[in-house]
Structures are given as structure tokens and as C-alpha cells.
Protein backbone atom coordinates (compact mmCIF):
# COMPACT_ATOMS: atom_id res chain seq x y z
CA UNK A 1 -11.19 16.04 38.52
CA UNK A 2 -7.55 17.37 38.25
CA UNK A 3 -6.54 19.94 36.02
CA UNK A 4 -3.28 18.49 35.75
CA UNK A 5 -4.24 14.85 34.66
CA UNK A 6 -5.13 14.11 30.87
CA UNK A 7 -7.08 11.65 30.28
CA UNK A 8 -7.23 10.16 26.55
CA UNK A 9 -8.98 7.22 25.38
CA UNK A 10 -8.20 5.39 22.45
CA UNK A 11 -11.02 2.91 21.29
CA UNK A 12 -10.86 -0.37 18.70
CA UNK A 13 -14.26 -0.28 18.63
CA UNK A 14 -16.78 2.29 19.71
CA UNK A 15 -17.74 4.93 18.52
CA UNK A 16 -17.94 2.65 15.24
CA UNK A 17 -17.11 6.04 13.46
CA UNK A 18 -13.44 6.70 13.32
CA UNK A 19 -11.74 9.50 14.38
CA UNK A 20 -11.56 12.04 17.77
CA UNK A 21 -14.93 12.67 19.91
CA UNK A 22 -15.78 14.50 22.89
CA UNK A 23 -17.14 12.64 25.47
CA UNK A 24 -17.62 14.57 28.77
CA UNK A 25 -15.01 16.45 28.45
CA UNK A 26 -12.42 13.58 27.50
CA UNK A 27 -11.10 13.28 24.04
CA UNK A 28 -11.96 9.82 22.43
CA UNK A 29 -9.96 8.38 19.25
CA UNK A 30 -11.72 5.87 18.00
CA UNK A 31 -10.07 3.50 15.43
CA UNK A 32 -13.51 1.72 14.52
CA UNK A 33 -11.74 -1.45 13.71
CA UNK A 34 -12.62 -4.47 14.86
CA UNK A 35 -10.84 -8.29 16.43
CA UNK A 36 -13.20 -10.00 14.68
CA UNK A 37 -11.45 -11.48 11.66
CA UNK A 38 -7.88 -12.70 11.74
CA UNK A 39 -7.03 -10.84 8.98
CA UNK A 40 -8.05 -7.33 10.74
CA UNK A 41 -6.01 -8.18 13.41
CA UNK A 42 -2.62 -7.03 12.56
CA UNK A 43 -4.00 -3.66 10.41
CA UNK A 44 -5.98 -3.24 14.04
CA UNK A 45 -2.80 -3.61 16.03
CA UNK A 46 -0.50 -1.44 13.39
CA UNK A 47 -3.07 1.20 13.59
CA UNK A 48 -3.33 0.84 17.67
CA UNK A 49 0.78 1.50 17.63
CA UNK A 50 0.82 4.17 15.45
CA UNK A 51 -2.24 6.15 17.13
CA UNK A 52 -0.22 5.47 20.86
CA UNK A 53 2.92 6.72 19.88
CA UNK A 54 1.53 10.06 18.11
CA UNK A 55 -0.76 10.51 21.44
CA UNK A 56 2.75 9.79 23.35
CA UNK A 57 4.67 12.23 21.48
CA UNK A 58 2.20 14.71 21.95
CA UNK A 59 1.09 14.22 25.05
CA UNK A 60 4.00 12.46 27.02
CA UNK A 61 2.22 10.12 29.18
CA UNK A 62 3.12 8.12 32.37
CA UNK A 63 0.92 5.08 32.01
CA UNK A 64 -0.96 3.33 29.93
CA UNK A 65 -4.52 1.81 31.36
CA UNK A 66 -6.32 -0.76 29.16
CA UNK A 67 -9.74 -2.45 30.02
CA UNK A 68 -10.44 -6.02 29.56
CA UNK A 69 -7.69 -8.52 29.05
CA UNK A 70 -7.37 -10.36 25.94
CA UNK A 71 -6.01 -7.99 21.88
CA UNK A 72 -6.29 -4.71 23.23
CA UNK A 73 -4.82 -5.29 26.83
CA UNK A 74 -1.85 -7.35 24.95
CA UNK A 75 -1.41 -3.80 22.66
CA UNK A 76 -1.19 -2.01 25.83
CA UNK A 77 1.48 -4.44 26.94
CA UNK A 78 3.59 -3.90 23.63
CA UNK A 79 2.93 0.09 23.46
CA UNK A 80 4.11 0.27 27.22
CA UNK A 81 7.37 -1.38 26.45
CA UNK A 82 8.08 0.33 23.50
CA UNK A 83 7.40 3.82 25.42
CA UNK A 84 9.26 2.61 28.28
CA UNK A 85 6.02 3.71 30.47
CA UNK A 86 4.03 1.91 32.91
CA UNK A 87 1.20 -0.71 31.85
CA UNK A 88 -1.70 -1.35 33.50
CA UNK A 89 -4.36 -3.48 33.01
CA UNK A 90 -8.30 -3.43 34.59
């Protein structure tokens, strides 16, 4: 890998314990929400933002890469253009 490039992940789901693991070497925030319910939603996506932009400020990224389309690619989407930073989606 490159000692220059961070690489965070930031999780809705898994590890269903919330907080920040290590896995091989890459920090992990997991929210341990869940899309399930249509009430969760909207606490799920508030949370999302709010974990992005403290990541951003600390971190000052140049992209944002989100797996799977559907809730949490759609996040990506909105955190990108808030952050003014590039969105991609896999």
C-alpha cells in the first residue's frame, strides 16, 4: 500500500457494535444502525452526515467511495456535495 493514502471506512451496519475498529490496519467507524425501518432512516442518515464531516475535517479527503447503490450510496452522493469532493460509487 501507500503511505500517503488513508483509507477510512465508515459502516451502517457491520461491525453491529458501534464505534472505531481496526481492521488490517484500516480504521473502521461503524454506526451499527440499520435501513431497515423507515423510521431509522433519517437518525441513520443524520448520523452518516455528521460522522463524514468530522472524518472530513479531520482528515481532509479527496473522494468519497461507497459500495452498493441504493441509502448509503445516495449518503455518499449528499456528503460529496456538501464537501465539494468527488463521489464515487462501486
Amino acid at each position: 500500500m501507500h503511505p500517503e493514502v488513508i483509507i477510512d471506512v465508515l459502516s451502517f451496519h457491520y461491525p453491529e457494535q458501534k464505534g472505531m475498529h481496526m481492521i488490517d490496519g484500516i480504521q473502521v467507524y461503524s454506526l451499527g444502525k440499520s435501513f431497515q425501518k423507515k423510521y431509522t432512516f433519517l437518525s441513520s442518515l443524520y448520523a452518516a452526515c455528521k460522522k463524514v464531516y468530522q472524518m472530513h475535517r479531520n482528515n481532509n479527503y479527496t473522494g468519497i467511495l461507497s459500495f452498493w447503490y441504493g441509502k448509503t450510496a445516495w449518503t455518499g452522493e449528499i456528503m460529496g456535495k456538501i464537501l465539494k469532493i468527488k463521489h464515487l460509487n462501486y
